[in-house]
C-alpha atoms as a PDB file:
ATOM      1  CA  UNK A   1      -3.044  12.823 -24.462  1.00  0.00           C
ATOM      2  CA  UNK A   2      -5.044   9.673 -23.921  1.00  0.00           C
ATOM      3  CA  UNK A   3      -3.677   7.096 -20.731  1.00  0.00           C
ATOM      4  CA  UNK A   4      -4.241   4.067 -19.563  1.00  0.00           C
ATOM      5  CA  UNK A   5      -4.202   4.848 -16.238  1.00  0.00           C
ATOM      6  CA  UNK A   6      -6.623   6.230 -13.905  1.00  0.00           C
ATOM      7  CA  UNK A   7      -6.243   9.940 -12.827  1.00  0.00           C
ATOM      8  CA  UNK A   8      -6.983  10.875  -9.644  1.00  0.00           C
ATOM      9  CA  UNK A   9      -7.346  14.442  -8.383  1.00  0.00           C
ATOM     10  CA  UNK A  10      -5.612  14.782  -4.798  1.00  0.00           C
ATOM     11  CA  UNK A  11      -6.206  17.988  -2.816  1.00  0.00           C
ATOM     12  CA  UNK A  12      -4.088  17.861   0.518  1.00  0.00           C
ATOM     13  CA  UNK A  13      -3.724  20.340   3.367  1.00  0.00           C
ATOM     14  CA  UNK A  14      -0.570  22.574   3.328  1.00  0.00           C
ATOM     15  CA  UNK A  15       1.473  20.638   5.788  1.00  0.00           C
ATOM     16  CA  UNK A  16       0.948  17.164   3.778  1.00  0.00           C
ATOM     17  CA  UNK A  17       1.512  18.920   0.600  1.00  0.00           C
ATOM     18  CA  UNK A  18       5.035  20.276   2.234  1.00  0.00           C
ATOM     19  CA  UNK A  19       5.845  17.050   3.317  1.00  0.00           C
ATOM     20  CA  UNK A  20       5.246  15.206  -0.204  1.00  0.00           C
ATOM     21  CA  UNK A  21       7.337  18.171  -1.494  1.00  0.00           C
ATOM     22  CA  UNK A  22      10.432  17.640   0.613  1.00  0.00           C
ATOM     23  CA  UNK A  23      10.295  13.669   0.117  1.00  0.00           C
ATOM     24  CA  UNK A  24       9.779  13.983  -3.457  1.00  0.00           C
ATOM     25  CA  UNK A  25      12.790  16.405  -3.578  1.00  0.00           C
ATOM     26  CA  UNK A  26      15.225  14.259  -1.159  1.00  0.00           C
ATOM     27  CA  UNK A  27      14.204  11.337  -3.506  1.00  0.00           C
ATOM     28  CA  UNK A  28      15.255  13.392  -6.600  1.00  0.00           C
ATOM     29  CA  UNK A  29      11.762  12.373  -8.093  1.00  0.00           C
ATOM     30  CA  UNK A  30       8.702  14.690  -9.105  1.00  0.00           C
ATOM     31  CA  UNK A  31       6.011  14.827  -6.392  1.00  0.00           C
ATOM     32  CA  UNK A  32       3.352  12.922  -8.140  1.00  0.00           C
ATOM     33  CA  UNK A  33       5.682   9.905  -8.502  1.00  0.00           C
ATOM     34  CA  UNK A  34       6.373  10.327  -4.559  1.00  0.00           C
ATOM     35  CA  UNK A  35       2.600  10.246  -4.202  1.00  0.00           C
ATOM     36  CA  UNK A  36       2.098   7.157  -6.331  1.00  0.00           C
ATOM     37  CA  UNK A  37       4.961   5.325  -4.198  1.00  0.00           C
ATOM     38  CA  UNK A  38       3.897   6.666  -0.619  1.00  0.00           C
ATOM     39  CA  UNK A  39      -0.368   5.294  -1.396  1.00  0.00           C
ATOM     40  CA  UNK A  40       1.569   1.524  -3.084  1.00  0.00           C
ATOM     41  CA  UNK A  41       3.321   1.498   0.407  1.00  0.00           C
ATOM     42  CA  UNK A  42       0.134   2.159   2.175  1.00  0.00           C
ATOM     43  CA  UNK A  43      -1.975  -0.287   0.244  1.00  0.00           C
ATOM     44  CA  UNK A  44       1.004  -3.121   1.034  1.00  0.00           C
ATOM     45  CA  UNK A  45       0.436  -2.472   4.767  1.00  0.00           C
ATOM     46  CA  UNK A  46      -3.115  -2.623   4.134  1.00  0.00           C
ATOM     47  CA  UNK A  47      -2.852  -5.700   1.983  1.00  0.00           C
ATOM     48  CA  UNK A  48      -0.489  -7.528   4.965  1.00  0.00           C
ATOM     49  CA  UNK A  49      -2.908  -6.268   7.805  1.00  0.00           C
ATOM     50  CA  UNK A  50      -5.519  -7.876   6.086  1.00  0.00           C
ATOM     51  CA  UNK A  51      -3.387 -11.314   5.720  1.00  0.00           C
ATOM     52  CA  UNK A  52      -2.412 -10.838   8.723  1.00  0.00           C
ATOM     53  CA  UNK A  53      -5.964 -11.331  10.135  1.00  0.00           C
ATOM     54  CA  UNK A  54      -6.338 -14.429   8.115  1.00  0.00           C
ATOM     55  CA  UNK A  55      -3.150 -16.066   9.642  1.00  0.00           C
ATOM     56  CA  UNK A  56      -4.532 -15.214  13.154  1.00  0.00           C
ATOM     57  CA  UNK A  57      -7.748 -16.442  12.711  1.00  0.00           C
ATOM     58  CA  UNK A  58      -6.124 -19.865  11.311  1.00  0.00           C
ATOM     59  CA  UNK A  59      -3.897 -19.869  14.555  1.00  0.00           C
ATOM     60  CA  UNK A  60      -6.683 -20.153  16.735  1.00  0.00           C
ATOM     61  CA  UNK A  61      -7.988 -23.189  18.279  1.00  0.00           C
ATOM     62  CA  UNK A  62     -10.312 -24.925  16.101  1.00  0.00           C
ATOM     63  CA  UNK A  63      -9.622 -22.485  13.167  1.00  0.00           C
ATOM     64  CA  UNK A  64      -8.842 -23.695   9.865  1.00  0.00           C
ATOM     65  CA  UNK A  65      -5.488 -25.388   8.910  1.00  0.00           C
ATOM     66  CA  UNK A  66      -4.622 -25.713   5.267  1.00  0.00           C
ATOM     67  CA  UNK A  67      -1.082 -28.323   4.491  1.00  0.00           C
ATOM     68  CA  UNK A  68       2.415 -26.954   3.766  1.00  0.00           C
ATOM     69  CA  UNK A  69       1.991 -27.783   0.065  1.00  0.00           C
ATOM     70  CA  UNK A  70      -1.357 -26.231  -0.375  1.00  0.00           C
ATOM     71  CA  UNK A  71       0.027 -23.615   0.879  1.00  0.00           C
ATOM     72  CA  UNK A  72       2.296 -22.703  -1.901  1.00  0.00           C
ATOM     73  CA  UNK A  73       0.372 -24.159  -4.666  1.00  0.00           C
END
C-alpha cells in the first residue's frame, strides 16, 4: 500500500519498548501512534531549546535587538 509518509524502522531495548507499551495502552492508542506523539514532543523541546538560545544570545549586551513589530511580522 503506497504512503506518503516516511517509514522508519525503530528497534528499542526491552524496557523502552515496555514503557511505549504501557503509555500507548493508558492512552487507549496503538503503540506506533504513541511513538509518533512521544518523538513530535521531543522535537518541540528541541525546536524551543534551540529558540531558546537565540533569545539569550539577543539578551546579551551588545547582541542583536530586532522591534516589537518585526517581531511578529
Amino acid at each position: 500500500m503506497p504512503t506518503t509518509h516516511q517509514r522508519i524502522n525503530l528497534t528499542v531495548p526491552p524496557h523502552l519498548g515496555s514503557v511505549l507499551q504501557r503509555l500507548a495502552k493508558r492512552d487507549n492508542m496503538a503503540m506506533a501512534k504513541k511513538t509518533l506523539q512521544l518523538v513530535e514532543q521531543a522535537l518541540e523541546i528541541e525546536e524551543d531549546r534551540y529558540f531558546d538560545k537565540i533569545a539569550m544570545e539577543r539578551e546579551k549586551q551588545g547582541g542583536r535587538l530586532i522591534p516589537h513589530e518585526q517581531a511578529w511580522m
